[in-house]
Structure formats: structure tokens, C-alpha cells
N, C-alpha and C. Protein backbone atom coordinates (compact mmCIF):
# COMPACT_ATOMS: atom_id res chain seq x y z
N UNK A 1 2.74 -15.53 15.44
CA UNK A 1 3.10 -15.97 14.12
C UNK A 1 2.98 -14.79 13.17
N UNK A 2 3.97 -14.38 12.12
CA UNK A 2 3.78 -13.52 11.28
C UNK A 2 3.79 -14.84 9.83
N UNK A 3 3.13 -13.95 9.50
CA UNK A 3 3.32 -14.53 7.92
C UNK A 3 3.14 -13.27 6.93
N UNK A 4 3.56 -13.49 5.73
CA UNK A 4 3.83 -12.08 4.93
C UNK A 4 3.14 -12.37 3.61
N UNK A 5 2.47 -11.76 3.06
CA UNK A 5 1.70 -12.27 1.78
C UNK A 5 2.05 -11.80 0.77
N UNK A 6 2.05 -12.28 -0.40
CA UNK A 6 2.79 -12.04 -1.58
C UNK A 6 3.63 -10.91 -1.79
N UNK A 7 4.19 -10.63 -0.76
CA UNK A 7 5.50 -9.19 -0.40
C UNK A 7 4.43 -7.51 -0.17
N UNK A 8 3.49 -7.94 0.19
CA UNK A 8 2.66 -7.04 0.03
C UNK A 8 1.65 -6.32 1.29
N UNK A 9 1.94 -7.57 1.98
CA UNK A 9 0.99 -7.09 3.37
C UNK A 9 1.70 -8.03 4.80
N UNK A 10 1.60 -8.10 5.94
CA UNK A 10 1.75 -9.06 6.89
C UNK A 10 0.80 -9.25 7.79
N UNK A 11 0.54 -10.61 7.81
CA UNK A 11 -0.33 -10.84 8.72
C UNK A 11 0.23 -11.43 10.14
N UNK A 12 -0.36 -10.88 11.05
CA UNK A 12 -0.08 -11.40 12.55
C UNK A 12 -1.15 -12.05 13.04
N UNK A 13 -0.54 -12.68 14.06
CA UNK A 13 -1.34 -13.52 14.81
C UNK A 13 -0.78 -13.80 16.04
N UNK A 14 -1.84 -13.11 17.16
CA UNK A 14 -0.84 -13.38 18.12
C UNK A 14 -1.69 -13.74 19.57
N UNK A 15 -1.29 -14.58 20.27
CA UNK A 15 -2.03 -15.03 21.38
C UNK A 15 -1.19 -15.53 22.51
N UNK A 16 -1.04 -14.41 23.37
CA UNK A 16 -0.08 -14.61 24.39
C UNK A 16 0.78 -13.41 24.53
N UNK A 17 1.86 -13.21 25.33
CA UNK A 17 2.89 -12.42 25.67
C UNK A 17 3.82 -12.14 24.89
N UNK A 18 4.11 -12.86 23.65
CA UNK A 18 5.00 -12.13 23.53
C UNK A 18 4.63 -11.27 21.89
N UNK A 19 5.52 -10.68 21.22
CA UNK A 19 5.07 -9.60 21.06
C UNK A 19 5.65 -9.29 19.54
N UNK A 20 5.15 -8.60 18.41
CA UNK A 20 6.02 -7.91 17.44
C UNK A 20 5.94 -6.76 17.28
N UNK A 21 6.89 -6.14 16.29
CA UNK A 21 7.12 -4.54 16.47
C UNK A 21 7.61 -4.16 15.36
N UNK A 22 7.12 -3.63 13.99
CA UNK A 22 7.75 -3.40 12.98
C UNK A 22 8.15 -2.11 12.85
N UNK A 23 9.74 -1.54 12.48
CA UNK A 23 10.59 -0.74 12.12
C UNK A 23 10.14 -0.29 10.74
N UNK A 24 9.21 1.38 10.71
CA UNK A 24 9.15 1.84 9.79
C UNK A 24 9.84 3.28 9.73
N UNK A 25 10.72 3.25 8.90
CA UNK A 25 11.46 4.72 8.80
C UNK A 25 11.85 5.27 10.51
N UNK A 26 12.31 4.43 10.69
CA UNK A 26 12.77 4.32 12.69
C UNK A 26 12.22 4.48 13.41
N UNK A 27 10.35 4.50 13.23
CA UNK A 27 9.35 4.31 14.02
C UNK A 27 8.82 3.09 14.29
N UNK A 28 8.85 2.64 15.64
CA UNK A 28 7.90 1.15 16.04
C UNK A 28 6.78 1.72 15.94
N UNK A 29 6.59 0.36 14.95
CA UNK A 29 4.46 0.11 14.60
C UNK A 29 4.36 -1.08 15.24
N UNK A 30 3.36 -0.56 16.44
CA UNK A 30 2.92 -1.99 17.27
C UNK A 30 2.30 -2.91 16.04
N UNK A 31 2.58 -4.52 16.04
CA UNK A 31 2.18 -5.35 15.11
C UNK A 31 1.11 -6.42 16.02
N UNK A 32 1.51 -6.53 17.46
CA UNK A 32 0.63 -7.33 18.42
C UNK A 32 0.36 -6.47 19.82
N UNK A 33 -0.48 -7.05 20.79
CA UNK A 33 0.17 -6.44 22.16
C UNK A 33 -0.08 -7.58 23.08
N UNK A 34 0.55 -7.24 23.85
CA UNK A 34 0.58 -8.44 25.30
C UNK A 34 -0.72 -9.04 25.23
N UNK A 35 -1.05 -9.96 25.69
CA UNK A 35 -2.19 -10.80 26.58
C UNK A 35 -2.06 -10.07 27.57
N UNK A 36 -2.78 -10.22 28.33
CA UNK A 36 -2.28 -9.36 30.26
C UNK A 36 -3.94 -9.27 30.91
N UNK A 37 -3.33 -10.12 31.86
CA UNK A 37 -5.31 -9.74 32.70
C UNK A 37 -5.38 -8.87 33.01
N UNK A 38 -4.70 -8.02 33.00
CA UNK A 38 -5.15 -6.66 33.09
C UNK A 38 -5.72 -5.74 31.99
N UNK A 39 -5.63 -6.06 30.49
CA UNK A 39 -6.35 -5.59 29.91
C UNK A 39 -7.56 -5.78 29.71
N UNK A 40 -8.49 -4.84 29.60
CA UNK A 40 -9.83 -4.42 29.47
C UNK A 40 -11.22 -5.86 28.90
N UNK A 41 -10.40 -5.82 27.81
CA UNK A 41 -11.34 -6.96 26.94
C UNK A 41 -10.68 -8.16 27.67
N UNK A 42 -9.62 -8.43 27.94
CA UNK A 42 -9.44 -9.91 28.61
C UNK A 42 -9.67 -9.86 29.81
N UNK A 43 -9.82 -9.20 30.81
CA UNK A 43 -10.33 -9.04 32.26
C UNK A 43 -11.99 -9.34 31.80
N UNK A 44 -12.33 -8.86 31.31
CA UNK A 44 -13.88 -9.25 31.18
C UNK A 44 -14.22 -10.58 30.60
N UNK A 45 -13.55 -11.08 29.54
CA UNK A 45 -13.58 -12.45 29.39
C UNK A 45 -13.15 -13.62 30.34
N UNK A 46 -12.25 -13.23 31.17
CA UNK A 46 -11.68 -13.95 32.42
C UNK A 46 -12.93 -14.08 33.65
N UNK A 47 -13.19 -12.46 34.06
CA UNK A 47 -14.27 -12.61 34.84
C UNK A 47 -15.47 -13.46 34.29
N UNK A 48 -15.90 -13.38 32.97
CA UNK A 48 -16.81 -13.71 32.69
C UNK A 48 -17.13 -15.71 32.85
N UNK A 49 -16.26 -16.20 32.61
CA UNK A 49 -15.80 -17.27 32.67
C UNK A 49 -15.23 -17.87 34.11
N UNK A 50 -15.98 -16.87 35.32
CA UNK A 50 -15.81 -17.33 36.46
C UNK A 50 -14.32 -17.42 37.33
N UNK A 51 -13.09 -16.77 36.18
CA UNK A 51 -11.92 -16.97 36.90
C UNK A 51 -11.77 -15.93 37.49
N UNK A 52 -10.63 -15.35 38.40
CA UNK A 52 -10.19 -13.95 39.04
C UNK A 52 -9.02 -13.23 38.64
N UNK A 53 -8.85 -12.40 39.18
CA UNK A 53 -7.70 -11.51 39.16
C UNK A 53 -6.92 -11.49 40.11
N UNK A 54 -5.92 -11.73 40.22
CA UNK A 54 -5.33 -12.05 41.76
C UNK A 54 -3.65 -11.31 41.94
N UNK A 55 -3.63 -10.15 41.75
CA UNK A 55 -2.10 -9.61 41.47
C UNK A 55 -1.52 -9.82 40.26
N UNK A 56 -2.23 -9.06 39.66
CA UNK A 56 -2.17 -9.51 38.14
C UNK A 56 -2.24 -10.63 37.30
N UNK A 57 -2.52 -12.01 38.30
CA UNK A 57 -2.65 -13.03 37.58
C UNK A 57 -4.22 -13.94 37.32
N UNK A 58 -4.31 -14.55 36.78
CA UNK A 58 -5.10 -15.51 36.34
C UNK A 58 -5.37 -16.74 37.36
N UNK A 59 -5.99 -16.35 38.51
CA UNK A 59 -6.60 -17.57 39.71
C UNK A 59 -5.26 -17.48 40.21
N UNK A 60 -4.76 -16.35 40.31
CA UNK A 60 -3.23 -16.45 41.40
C UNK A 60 -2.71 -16.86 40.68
N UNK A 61 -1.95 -17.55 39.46
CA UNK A 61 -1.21 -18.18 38.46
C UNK A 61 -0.74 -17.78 37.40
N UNK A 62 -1.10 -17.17 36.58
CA UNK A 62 -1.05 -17.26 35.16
C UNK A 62 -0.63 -15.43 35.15
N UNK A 63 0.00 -15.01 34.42
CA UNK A 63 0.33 -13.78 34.52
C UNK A 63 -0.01 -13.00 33.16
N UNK A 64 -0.87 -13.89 32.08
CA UNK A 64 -1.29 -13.82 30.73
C UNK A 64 -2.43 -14.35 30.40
N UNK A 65 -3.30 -13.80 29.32
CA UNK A 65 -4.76 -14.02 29.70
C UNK A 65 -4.69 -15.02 28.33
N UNK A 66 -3.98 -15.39 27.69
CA UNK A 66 -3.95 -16.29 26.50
C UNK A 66 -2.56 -17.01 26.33
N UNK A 67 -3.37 -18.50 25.86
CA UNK A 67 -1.41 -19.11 25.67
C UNK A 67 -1.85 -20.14 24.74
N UNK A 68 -1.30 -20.87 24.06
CA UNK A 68 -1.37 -22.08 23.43
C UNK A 68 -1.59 -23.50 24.57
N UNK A 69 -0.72 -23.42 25.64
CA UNK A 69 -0.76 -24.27 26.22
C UNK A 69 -1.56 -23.95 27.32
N UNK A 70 -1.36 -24.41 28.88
CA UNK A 70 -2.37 -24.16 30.22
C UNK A 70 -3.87 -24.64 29.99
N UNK A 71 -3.69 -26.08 29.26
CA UNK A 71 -5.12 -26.68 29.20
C UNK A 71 -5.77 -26.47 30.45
N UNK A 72 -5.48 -26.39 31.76
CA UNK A 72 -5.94 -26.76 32.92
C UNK A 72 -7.05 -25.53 33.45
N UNK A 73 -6.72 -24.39 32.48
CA UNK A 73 -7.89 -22.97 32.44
C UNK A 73 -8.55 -22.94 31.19
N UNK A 74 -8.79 -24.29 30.52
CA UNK A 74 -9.02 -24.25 28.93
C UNK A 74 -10.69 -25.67 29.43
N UNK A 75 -11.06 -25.91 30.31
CA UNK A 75 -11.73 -26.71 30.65
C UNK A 75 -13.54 -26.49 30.88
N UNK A 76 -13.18 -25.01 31.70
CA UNK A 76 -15.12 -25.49 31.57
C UNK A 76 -15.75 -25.36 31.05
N UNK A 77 -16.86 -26.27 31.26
CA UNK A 77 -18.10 -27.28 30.92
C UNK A 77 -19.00 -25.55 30.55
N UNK A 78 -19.44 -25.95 29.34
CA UNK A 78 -20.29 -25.24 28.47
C UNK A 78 -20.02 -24.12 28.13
N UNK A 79 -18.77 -23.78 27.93
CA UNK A 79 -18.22 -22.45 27.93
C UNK A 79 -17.27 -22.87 26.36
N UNK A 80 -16.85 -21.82 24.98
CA UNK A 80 -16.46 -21.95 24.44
C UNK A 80 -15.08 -21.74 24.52
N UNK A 81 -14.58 -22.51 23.23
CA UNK A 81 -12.72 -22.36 23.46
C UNK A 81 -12.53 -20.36 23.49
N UNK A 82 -13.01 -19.87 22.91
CA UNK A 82 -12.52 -18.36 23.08
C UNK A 82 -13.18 -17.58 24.51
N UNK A 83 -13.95 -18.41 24.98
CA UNK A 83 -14.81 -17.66 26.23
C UNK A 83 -13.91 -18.18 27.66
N UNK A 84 -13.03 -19.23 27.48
CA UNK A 84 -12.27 -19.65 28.59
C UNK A 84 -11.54 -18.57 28.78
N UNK A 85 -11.09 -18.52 30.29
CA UNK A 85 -10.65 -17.67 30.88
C UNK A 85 -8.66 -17.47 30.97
N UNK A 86 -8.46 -18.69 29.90
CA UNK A 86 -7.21 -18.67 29.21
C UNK A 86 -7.78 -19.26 27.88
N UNK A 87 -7.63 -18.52 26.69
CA UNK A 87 -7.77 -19.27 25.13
C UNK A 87 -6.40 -18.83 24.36
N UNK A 88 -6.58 -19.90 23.71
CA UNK A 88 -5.66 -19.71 22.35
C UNK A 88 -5.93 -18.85 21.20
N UNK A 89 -7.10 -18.53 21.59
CA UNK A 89 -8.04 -17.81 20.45
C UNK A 89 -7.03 -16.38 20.11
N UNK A 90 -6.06 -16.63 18.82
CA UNK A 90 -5.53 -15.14 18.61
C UNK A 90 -5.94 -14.26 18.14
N UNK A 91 -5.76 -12.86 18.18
CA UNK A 91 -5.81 -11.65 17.74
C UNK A 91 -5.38 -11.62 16.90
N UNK A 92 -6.10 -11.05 15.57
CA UNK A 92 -5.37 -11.25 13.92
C UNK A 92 -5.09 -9.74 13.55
N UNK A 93 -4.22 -9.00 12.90
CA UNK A 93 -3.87 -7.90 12.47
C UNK A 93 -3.10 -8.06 11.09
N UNK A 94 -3.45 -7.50 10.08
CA UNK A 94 -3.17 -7.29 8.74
C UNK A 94 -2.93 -5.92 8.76
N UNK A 95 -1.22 -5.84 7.81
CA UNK A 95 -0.61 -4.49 7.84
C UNK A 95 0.09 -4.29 6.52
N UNK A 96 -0.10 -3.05 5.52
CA UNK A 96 0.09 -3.37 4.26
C UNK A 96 1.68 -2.97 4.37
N UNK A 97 2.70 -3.60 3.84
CA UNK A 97 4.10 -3.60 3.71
C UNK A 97 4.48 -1.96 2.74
N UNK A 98 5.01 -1.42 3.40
CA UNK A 98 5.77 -0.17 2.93
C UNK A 98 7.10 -0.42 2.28
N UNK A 99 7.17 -0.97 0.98
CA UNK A 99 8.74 -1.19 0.84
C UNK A 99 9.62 -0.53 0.74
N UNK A 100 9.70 1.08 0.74
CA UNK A 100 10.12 2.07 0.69
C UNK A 100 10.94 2.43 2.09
N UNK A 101 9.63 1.84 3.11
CA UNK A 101 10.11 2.71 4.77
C UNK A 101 10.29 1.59 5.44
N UNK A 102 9.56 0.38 5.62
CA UNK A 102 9.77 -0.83 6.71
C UNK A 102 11.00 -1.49 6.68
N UNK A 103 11.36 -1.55 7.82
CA UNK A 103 12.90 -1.76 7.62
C UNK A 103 13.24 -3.29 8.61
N UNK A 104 12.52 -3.91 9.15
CA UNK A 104 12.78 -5.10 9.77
C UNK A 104 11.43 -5.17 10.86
N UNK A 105 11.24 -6.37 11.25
CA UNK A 105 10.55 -6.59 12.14
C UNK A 105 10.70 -7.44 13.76
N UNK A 106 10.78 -7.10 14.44
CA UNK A 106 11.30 -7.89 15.89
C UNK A 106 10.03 -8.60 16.63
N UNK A 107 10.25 -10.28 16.82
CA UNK A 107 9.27 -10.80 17.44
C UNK A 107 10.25 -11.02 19.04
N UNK A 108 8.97 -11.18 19.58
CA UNK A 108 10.11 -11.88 20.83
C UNK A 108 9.15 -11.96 22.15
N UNK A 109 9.14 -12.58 22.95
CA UNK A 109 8.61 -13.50 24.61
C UNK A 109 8.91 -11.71 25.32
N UNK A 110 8.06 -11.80 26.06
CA UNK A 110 7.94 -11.17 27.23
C UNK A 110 9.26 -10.22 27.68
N UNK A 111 9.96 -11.32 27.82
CA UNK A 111 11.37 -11.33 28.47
C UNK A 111 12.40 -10.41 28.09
N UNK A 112 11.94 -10.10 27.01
CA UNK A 112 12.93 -9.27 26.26
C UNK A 112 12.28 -7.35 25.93
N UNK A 113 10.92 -7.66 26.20
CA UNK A 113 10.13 -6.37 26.29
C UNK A 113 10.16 -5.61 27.85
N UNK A 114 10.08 -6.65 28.75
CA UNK A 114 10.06 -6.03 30.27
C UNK A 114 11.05 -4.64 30.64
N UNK A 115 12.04 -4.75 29.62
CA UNK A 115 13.34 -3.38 30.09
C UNK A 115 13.02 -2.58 28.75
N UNK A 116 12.64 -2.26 28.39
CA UNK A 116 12.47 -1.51 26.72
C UNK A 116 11.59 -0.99 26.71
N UNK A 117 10.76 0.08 25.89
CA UNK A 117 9.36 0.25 24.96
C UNK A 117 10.05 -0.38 23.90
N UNK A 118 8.66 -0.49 22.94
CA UNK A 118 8.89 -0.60 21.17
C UNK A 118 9.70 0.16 20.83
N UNK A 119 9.75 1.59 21.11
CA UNK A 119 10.70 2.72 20.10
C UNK A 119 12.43 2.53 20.64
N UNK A 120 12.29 1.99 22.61
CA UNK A 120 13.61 1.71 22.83
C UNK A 120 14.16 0.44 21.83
N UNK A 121 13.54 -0.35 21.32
CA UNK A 121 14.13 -1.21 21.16
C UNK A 121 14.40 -1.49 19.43
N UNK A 122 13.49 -0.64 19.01
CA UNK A 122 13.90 -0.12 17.28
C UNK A 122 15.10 0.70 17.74
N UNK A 123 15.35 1.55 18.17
CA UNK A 123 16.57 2.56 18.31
C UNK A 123 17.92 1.84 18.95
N UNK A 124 17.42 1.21 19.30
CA UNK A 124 19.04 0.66 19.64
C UNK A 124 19.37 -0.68 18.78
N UNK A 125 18.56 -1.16 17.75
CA UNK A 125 18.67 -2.65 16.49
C UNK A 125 18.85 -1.64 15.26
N UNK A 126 18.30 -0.83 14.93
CA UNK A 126 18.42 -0.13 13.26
C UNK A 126 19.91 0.46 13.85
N UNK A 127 20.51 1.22 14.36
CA UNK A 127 22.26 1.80 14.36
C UNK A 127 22.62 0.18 13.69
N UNK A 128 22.53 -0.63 14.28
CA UNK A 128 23.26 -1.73 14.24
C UNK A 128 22.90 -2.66 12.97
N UNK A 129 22.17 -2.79 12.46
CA UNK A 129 22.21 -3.02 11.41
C UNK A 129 22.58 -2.19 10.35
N UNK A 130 22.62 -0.78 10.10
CA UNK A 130 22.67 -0.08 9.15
C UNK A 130 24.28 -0.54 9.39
N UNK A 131 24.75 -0.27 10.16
CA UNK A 131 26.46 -0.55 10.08
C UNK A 131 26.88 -1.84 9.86
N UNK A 132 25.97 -2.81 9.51
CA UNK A 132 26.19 -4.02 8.82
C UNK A 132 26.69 -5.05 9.51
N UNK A 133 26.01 -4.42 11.12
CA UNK A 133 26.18 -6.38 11.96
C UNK A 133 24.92 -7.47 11.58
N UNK A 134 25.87 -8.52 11.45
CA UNK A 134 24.82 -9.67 11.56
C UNK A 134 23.49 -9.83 12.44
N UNK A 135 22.57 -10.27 11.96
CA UNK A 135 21.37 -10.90 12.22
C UNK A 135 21.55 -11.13 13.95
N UNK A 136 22.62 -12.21 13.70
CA UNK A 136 22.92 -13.27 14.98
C UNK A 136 23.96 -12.88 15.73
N UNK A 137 24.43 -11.56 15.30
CA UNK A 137 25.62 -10.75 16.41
C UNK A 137 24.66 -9.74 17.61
N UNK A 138 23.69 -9.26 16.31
CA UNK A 138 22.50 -8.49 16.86
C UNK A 138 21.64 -9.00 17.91
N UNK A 139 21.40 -10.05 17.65
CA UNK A 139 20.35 -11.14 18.82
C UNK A 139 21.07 -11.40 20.26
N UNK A 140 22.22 -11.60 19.59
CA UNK A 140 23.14 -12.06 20.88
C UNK A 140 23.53 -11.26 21.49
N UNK A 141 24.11 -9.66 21.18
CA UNK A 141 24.66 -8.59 22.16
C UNK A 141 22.72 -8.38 22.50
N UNK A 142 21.64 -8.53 21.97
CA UNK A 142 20.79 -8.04 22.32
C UNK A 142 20.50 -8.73 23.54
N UNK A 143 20.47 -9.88 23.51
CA UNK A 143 20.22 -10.78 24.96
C UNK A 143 21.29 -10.62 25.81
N UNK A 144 22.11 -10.48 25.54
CA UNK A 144 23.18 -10.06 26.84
C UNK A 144 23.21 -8.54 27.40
N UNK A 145 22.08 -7.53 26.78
CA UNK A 145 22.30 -6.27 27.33
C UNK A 145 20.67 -6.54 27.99
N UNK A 146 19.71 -7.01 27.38
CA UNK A 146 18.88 -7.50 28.20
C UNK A 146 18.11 -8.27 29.07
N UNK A 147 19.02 -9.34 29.02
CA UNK A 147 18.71 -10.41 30.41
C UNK A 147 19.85 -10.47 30.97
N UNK A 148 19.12 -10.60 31.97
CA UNK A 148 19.93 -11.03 33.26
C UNK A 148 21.18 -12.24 33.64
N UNK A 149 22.36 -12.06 33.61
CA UNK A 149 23.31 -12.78 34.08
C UNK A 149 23.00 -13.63 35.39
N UNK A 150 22.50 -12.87 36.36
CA UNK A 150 22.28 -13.26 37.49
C UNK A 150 20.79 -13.24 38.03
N UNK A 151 20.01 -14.19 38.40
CA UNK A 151 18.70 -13.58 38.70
C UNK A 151 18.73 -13.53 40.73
N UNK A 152 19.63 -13.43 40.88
CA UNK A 152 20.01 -13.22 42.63
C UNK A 152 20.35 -11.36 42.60
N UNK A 153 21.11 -11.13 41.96
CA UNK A 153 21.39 -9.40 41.43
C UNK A 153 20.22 -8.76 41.09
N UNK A 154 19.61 -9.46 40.09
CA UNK A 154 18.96 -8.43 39.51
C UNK A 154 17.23 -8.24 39.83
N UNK A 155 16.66 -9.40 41.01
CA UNK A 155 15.69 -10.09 41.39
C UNK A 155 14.44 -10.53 40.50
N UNK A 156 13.53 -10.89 40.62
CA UNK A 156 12.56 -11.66 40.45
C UNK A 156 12.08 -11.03 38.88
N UNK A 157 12.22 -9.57 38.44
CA UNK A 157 11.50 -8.86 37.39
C UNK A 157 12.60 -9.25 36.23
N UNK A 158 13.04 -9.92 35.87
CA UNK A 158 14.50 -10.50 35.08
C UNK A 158 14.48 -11.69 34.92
N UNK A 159 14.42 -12.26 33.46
CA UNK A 159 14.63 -13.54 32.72
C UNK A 159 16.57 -13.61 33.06
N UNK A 160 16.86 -14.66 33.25
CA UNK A 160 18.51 -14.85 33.36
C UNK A 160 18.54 -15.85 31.92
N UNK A 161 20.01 -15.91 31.81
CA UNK A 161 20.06 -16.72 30.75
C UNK A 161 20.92 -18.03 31.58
């Protein structure tokens, strides 16, 4: 969730995979980062809470160490909602708005980060807006250059549409 405060700052909030990225003067400023049992502080909260690591996932399952939903890792007994080994519990980041240099901000699922970095994916949205395509021309050639048509072609590492 972003929210933006009196044109002056933005606040994030983010819990789970997917991700924002704000465009300042054609530099991505990370705004969130992945969940991922593989990072440091959530591998230790996972272990700690008795779950495993299992090929990058969460008890063989879960491929993200936080979600809103997956009550079913949100359960044990005497353990708090942020100490479960999946929480909702988000990561908050406050970022003061540059109105001079920030030039848009991109949220988006997993799915759309897997083929990109942040800076690939500011560099190929700012050309395109400065030349004055739509919002929703932008979204749409964007999902068609990055997901998958076919998920038999392109195998298993590819969201299809």
C-alpha cells in the first residue's frame, strides 16, 4: 500500500512480494523489498517459529515469508501475529517527495519483477511516458513484453497471461 501525505512525503507499507520503485530523475529508489525466506531477518523469524526452509520455500510451500492471506502458517499456539513464520506484519518506509525530480512510481506482484531490476524497469517506462503514452498503453505493452504468452515455452519461472 502506498499512501502519500499532504503532497509531501509517501508512506509504504509493504508485506509480501510484491514490490514498489520510485522514479527519481531516472533513478529507481527502492520504496519496498520482497518478503523471501531467504532473507536474513525473515529466515530467522521463520526458523524461530519452528518452520523450515525447504528450496526456498516456507515448509516446502510458500515461496514468501509474509502475505495477508495463508492463515494456515498464521496459527501457532503462543506465538505472536508478527513472530509467525508467515505474518502480515508490514514493513513501513516513509520517503520525503522531491517535486522537482520524482517522476512516477511503479507498484506491482512478483511477476512482473522476476525479468527486470528496478533501474531495468524505470528505463524502459520514463522513454514512454515522456513521449506521452498513456498510463494504460504503458501497463499493457508492459505486460505483454513481460509475461509470458505461453507457460509451456517459456517454463515454470514465467507468470502467463
Amino acid at each position: 500500500m502506498i499512501m502519500i501525505e499532504d503532497k509531501k512525503r509517501v508512506v509504504i507499507a509493504n508485506s509480501g512480494d510484491s514490490r514498489s520503485v520510485l522514479c527519481r530523475a531516472g533513478k529507481a529508489i527502492e520504496l519496498s523489498f520482497d518478503h523471501k525466506p531467504e532473507n536474513e531477518i525473515e529466515r530467522n523469524r521463520i526458523e524461530k517459529a519452528g518452520s523450515v526452509i525447504t528450496q526456498g520455500r516456507v515448509d516446502g510451500n510458500l515461496n514468501l515469508s509474509r502475505a495477508l492471506g495463508d492463515l494456515r502458517y498464521k496459527k501457532k499456539e503462543g506465538i505472536a501475529p508478527e513472530e509467525q513464520p508467515i505474518t502480515a506484519n508490514p514493513d513501513l518506509k516513509v520517503v520525503e517527495l522531491d517535486h522537482k525530480n520524482d517522476e512516477f512510481i511503479i507498484m506491482g506482484c512478483d511477476g512482473i519483477w522476476e525479468k527486470w531490476s528496478n533501474q531495468e524497469m524505470v528505463d524502459w517506462i520514463r522513454p514512454r511516458l515522456t513521449e506521452g503514452q498513456s498510463e494504460a498503453k504503458i501497463v499493457e505493452d508492459l505486460l505483454h513484453t513481460l509475461l509470458s504468452p505461453n507457460y509451456t515455452e517459456t517454463g515454470k519461472n514465467h507468470t502467463f497471461i
